[in-house]
N, C-alpha and C. Protein backbone atom coordinates (compact mmCIF):
# COMPACT_ATOMS: atom_id res chain seq x y z
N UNK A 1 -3.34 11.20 3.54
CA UNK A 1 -3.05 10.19 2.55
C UNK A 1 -3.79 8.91 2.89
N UNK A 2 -4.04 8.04 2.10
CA UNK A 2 -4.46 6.90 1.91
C UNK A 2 -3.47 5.69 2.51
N UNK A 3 -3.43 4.82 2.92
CA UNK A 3 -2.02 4.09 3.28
C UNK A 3 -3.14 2.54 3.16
N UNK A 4 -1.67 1.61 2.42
CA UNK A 4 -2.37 0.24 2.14
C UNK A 4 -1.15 -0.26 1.62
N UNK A 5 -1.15 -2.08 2.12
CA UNK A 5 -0.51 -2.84 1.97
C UNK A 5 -0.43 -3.73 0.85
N UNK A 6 0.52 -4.35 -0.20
CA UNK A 6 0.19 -4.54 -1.04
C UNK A 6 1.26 -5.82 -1.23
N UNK A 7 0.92 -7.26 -2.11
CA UNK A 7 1.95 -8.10 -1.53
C UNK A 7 2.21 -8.53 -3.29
N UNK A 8 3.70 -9.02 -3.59
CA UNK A 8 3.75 -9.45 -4.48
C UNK A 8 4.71 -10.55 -4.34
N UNK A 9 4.25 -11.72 -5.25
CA UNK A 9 4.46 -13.26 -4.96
C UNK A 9 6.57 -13.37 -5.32
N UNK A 10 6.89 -14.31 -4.51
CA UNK A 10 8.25 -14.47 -4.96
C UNK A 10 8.69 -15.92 -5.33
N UNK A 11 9.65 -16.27 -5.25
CA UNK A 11 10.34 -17.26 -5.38
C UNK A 11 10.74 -17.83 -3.62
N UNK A 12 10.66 -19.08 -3.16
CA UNK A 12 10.72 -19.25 -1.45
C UNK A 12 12.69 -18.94 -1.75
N UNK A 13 12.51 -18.49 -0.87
CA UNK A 13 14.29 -18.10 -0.51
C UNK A 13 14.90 -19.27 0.13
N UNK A 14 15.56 -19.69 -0.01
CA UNK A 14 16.64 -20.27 1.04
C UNK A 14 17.52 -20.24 1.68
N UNK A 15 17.10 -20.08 3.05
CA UNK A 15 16.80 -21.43 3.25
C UNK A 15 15.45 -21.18 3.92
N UNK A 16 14.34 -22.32 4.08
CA UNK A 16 12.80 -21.91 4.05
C UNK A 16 12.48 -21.53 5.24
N UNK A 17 11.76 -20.71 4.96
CA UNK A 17 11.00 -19.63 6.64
C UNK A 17 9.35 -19.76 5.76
N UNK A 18 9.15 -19.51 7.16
CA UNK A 18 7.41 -19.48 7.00
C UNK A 18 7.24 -18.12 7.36
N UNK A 19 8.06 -17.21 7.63
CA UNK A 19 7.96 -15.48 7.41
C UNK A 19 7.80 -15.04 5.99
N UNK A 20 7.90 -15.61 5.22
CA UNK A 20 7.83 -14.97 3.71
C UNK A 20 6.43 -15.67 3.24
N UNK A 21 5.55 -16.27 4.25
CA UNK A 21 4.35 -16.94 3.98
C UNK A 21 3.19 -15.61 4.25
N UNK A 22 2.41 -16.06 2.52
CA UNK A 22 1.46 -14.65 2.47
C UNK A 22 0.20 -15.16 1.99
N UNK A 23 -0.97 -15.17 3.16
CA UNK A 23 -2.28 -15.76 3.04
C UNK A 23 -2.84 -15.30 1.25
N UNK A 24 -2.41 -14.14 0.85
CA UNK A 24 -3.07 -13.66 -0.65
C UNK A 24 -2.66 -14.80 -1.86
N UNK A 25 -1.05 -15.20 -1.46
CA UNK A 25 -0.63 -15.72 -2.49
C UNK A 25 -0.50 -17.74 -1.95
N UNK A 26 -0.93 -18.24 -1.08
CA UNK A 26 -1.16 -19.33 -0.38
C UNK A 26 0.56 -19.61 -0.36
N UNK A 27 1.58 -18.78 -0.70
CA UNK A 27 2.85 -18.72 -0.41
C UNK A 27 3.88 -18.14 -0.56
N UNK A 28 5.26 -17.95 -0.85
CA UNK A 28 6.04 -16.57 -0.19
C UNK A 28 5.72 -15.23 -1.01
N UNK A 29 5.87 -14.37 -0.59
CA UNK A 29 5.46 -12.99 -1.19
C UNK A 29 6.61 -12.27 -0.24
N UNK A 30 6.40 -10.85 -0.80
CA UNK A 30 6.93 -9.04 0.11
C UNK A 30 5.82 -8.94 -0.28
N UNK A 31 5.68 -7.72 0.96
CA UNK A 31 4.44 -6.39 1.15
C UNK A 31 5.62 -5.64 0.75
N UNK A 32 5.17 -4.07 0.55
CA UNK A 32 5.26 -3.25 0.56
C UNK A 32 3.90 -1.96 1.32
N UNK A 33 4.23 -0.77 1.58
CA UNK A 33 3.59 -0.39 2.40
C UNK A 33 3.10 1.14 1.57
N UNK A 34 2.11 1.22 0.69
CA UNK A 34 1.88 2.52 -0.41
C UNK A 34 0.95 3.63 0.25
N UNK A 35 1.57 4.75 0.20
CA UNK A 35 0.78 5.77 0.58
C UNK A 35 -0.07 6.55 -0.69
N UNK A 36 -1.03 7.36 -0.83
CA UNK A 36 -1.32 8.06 -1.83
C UNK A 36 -1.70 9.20 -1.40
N UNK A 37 -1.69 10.50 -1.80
CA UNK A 37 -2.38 11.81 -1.59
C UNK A 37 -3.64 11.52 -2.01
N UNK A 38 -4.07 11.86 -0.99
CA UNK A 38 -5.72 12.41 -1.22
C UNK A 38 -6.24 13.56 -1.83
N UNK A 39 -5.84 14.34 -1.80
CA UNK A 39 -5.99 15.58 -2.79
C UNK A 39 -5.69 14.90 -4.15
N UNK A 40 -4.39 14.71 -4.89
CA UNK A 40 -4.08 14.78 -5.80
C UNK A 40 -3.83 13.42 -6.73
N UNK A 41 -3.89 12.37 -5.47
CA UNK A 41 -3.76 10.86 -6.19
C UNK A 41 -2.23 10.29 -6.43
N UNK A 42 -1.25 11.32 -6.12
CA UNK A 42 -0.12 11.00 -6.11
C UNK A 42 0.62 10.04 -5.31
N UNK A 43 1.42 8.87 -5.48
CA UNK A 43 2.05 7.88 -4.79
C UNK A 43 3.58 8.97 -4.02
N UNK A 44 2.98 8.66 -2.43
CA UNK A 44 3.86 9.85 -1.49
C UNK A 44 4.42 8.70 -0.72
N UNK A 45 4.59 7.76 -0.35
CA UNK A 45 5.16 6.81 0.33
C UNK A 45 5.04 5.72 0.19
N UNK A 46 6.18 5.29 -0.31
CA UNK A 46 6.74 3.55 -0.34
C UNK A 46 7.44 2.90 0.80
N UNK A 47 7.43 1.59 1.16
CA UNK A 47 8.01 1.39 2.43
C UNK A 47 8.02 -0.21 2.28
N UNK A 48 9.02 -1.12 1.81
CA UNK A 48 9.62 -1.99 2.38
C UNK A 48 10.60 -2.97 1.58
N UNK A 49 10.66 -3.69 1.15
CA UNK A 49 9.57 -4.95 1.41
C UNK A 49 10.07 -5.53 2.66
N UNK A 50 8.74 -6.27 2.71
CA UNK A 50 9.20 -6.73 4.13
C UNK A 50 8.19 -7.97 3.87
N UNK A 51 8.83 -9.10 4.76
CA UNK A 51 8.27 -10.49 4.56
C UNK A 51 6.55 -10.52 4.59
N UNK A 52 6.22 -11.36 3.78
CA UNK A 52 4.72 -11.30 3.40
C UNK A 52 3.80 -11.83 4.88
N UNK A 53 4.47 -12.43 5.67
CA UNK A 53 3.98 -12.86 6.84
C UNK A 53 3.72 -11.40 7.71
N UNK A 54 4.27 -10.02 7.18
CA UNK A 54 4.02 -9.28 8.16
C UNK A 54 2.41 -8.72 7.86
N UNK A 55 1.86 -7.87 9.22
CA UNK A 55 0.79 -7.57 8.76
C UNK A 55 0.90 -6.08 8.60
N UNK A 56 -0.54 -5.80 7.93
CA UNK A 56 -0.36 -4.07 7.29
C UNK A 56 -0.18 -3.14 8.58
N UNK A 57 -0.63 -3.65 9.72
CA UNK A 57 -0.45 -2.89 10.79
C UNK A 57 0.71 -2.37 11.55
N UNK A 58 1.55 -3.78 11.50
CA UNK A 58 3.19 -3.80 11.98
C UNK A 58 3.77 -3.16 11.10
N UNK A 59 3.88 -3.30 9.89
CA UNK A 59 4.19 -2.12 8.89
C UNK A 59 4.20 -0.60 9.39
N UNK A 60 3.56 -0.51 9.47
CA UNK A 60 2.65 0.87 9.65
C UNK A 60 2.86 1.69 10.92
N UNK A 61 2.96 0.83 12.17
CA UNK A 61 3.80 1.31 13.60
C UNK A 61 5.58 1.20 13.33
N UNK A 62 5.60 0.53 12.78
CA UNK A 62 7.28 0.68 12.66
C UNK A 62 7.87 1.86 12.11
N UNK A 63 7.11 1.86 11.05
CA UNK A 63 7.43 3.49 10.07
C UNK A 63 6.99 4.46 9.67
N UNK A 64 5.77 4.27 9.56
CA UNK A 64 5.46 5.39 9.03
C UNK A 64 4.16 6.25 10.61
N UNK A 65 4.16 5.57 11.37
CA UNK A 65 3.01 5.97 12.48
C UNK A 65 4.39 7.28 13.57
N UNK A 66 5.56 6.60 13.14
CA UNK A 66 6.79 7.78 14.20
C UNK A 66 6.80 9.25 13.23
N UNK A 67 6.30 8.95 11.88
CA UNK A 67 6.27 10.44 10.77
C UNK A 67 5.34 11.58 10.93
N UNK A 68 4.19 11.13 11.59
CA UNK A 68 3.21 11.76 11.72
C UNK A 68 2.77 12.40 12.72
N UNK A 69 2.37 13.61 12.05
CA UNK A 69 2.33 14.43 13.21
C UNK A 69 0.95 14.69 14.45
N UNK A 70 0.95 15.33 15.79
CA UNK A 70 -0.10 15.15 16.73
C UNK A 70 -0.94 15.62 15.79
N UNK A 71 -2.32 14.14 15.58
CA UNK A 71 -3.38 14.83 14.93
C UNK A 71 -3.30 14.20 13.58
N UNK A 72 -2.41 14.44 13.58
CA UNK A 72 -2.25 13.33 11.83
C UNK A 72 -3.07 12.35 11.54
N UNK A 73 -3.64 12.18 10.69
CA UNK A 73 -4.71 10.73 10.36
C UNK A 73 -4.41 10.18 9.15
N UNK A 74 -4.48 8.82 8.40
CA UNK A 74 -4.15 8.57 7.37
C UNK A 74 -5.30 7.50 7.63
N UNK A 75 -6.10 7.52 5.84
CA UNK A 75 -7.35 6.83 5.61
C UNK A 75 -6.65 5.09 5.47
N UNK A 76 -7.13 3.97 5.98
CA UNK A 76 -6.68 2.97 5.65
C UNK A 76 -8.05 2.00 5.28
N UNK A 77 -7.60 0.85 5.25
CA UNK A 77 -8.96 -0.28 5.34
C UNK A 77 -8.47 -1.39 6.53
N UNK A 78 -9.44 -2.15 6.49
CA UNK A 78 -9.56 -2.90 7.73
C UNK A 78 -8.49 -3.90 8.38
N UNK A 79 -7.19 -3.53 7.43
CA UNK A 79 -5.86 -4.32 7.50
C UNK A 79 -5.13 -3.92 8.64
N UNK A 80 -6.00 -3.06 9.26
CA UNK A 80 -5.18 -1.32 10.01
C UNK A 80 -6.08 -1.43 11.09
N UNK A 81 -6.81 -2.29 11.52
CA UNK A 81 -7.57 -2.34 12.68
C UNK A 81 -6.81 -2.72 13.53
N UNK A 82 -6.74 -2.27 14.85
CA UNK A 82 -5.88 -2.20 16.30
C UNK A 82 -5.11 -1.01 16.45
N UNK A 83 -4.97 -0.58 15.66
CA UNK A 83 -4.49 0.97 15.43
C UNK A 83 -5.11 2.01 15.59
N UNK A 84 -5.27 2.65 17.68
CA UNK A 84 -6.22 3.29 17.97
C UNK A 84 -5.36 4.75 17.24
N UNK A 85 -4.30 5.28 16.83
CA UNK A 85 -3.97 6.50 17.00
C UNK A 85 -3.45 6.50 15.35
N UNK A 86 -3.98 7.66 14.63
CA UNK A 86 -3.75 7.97 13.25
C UNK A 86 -4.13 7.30 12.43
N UNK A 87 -5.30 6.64 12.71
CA UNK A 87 -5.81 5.45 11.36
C UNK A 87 -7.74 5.81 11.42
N UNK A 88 -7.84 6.20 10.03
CA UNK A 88 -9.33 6.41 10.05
C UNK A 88 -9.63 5.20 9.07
N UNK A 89 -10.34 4.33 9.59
CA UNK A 89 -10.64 3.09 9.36
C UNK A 89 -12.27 3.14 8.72
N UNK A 90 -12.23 1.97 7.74
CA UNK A 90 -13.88 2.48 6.81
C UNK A 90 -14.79 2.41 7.46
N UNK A 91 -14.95 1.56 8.83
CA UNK A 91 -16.54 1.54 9.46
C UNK A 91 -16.44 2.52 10.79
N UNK A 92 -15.99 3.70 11.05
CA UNK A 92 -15.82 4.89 11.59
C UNK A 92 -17.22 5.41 11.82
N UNK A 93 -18.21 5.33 12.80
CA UNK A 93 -19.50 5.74 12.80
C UNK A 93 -19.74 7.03 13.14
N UNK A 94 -18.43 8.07 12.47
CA UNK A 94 -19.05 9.34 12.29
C UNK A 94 -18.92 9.96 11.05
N UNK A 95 -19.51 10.88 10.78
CA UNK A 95 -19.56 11.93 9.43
C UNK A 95 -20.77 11.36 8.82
N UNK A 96 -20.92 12.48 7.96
CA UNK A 96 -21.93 12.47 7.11
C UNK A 96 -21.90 11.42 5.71
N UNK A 97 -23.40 11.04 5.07
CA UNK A 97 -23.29 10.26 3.73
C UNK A 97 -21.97 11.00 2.97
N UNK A 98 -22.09 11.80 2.95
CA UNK A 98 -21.24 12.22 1.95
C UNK A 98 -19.86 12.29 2.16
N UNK A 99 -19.61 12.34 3.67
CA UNK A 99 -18.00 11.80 4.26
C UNK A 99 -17.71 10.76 3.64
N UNK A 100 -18.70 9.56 4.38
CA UNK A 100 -18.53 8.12 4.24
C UNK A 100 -18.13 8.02 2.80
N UNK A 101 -18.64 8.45 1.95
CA UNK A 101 -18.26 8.37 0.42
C UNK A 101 -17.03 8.79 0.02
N UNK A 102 -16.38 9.75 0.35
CA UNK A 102 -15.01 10.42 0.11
C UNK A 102 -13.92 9.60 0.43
N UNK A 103 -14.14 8.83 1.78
CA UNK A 103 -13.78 8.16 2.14
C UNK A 103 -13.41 7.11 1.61
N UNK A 104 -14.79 6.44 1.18
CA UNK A 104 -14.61 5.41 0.46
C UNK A 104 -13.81 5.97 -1.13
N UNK A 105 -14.21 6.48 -1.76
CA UNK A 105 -13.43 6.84 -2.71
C UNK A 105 -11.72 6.98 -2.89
N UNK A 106 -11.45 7.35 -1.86
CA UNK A 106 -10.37 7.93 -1.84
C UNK A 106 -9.46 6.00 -1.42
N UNK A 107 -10.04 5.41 -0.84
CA UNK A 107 -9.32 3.83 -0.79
C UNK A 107 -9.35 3.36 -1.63
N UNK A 108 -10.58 3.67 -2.65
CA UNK A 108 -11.00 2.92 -3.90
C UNK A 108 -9.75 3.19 -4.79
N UNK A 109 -9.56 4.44 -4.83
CA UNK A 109 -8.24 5.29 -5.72
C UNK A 109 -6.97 4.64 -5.38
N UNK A 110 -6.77 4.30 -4.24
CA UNK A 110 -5.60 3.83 -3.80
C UNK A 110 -5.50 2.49 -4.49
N UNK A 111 -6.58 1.55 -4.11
CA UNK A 111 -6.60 0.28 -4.98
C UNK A 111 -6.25 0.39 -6.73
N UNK A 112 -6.88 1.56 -7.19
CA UNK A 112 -5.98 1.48 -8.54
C UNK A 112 -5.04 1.71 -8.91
N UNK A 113 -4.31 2.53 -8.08
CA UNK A 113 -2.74 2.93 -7.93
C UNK A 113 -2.44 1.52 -7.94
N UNK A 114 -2.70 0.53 -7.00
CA UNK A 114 -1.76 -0.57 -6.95
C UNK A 114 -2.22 -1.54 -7.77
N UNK A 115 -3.16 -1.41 -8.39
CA UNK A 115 -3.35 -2.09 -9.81
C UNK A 115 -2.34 -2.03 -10.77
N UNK A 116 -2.19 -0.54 -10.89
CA UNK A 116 -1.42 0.13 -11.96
C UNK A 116 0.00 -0.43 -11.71
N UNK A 117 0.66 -0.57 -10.60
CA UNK A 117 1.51 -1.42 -10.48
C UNK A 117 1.90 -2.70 -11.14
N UNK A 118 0.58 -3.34 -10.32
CA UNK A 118 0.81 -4.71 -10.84
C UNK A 118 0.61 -4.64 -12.50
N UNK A 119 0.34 -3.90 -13.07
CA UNK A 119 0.27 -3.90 -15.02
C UNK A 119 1.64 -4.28 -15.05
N UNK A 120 2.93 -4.14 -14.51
CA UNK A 120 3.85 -4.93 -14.77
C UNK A 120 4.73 -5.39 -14.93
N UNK A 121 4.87 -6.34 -16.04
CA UNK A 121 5.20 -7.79 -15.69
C UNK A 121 5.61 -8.41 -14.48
N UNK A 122 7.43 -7.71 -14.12
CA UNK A 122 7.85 -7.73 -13.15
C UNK A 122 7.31 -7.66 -11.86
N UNK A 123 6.22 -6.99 -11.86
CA UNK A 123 5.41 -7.05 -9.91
C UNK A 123 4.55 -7.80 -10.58
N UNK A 124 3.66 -8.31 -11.67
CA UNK A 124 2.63 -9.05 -11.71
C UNK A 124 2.95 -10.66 -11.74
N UNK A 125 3.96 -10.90 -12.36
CA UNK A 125 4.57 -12.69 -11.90
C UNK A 125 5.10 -12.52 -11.23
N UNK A 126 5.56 -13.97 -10.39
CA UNK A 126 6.30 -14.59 -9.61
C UNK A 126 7.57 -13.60 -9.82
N UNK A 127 8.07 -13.01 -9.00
CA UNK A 127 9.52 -12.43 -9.16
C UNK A 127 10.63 -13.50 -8.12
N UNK A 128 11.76 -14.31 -9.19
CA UNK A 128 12.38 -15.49 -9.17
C UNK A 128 13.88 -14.92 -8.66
N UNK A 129 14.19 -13.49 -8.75
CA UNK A 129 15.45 -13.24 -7.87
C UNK A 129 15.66 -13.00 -6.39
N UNK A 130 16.24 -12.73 -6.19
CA UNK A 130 16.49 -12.88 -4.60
C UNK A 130 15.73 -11.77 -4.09
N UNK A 131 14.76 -11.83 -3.19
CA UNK A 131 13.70 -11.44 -2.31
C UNK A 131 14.37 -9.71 -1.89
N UNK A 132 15.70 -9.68 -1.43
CA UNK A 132 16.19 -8.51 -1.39
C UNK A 132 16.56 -7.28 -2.91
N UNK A 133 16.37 -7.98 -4.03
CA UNK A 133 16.66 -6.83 -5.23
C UNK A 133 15.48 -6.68 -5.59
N UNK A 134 14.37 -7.36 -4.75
CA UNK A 134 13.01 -7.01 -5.33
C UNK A 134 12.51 -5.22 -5.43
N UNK A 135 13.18 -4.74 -4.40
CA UNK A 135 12.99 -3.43 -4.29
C UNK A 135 13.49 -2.49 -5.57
N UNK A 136 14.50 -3.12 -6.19
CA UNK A 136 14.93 -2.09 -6.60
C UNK A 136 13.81 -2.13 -8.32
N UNK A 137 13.58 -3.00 -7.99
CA UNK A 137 12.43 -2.75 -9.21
C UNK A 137 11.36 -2.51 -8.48
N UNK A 138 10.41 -2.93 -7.66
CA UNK A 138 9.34 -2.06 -6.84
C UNK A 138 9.40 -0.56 -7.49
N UNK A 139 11.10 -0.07 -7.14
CA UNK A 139 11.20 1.20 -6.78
C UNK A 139 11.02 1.39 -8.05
N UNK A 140 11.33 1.46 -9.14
CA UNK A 140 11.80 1.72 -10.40
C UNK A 140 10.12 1.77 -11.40
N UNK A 141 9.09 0.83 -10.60
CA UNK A 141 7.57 0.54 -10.98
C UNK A 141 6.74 1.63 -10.73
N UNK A 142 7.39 2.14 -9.29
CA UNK A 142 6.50 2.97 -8.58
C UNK A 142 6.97 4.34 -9.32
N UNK A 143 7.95 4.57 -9.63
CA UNK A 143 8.46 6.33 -10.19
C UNK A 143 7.48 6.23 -11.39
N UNK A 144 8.02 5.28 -12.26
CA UNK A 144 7.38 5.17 -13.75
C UNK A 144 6.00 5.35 -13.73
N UNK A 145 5.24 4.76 -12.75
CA UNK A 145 3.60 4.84 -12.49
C UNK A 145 3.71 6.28 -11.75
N UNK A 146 4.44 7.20 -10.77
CA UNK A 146 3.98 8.35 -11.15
C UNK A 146 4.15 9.29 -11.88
N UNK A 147 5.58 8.96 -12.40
CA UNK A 147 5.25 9.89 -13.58
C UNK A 147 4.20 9.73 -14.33
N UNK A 148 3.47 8.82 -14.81
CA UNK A 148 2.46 8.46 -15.44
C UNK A 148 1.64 8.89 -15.01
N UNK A 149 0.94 9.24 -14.13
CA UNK A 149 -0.06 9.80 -13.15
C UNK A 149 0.66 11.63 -13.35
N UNK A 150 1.44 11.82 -12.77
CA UNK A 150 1.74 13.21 -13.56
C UNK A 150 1.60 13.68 -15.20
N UNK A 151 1.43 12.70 -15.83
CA UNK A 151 2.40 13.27 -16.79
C UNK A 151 1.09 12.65 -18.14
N UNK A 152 -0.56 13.01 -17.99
CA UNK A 152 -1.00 12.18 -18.54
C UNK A 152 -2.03 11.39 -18.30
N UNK A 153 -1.80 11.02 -17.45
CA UNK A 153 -2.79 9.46 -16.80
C UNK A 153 -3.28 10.07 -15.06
N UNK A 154 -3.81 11.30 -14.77
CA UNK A 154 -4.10 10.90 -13.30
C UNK A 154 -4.51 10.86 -13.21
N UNK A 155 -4.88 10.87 -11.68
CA UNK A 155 -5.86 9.79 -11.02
C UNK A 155 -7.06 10.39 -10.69
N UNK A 156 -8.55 10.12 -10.57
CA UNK A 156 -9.45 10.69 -10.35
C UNK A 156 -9.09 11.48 -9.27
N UNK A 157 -9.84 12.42 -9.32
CA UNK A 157 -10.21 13.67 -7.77
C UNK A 157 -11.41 13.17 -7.18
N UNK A 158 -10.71 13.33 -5.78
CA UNK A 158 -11.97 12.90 -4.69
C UNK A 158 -12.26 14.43 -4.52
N UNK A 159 -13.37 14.68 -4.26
CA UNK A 159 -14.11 16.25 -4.54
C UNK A 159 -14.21 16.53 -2.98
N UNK A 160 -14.25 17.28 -2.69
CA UNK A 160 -14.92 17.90 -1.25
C UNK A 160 -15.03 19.35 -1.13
């Protein structure tokens, strides 16, 4: 799978922390933590939210790096650097042109998954309720976008 971090802007909670501070949005946000199949383009893991101050990496050792099995690899981008074990990272100086491309493709795919997200409303503005019910619409964004992707709308195939 593909794995990538994805942040959407909030309302500052109170009382104010500089943990909910998220360099994308110059202020408070959640990440969330999206997996995608590589074969099929399907959204296979959601994971948080968790304060926008965290990084994609800490994410990623907390939960989902204890799931995987000896050998396991999951494609990321450069958010995921320091992560010597299960992270195939884009400037990887092995495989062939045509690896490197799959590769790249297959992150590219992921980025539109979380486009498709943000289409909306609710993850694309400011979300103004309390930082903790954010999930339950996250959650509710993410089913609807795959059924949509099932059901209709999927996602390109990375070929190999």
């Amino acid at each position: 799978m593909t794995v990538d971090g994805t942040d959407y802007s909030i309302n500052q909670p109170a009382p104010f922390s500089k943990h909910w501070y998220s360099h994308k949005f110059n202020g408070p946000a959640v990440k969330y933590e999206i997996g995608v199949s590589i074969q099929m383009g399907h959204i296979v893991w959601i994971n948080g939210p968790f304060p926008g101050k965290w990084h994609d990496v800490t994410i990623f050792q907390r939960d989902l790096k204890g799931k995987l099995g000896a050998g396991e690899l999951v494609e990321a981008d450069a958010g995921y650097a320091g992560e010597p074990a299960h992270i195939e990272l884009p400037h990887e100086d092995y495989g062939s042109a045509t690896w490197k491309k799959r590769k790249a493709n297959a992150r590219s795919r992921h980025e539109v998954v979380n486009r498709r997200l943000k289409c909306f409303g609710v993850l694309h503005q400011k979300f103004r309720l309390k930082p903790e019910n954010h999930k339950i619409y996250f959650t509710a964004v993410a089913v609807i976008t795959q059924l949509d992707i099932e059901n209709g709308h999927p996602m390109a195939q990375v070929k190999y």
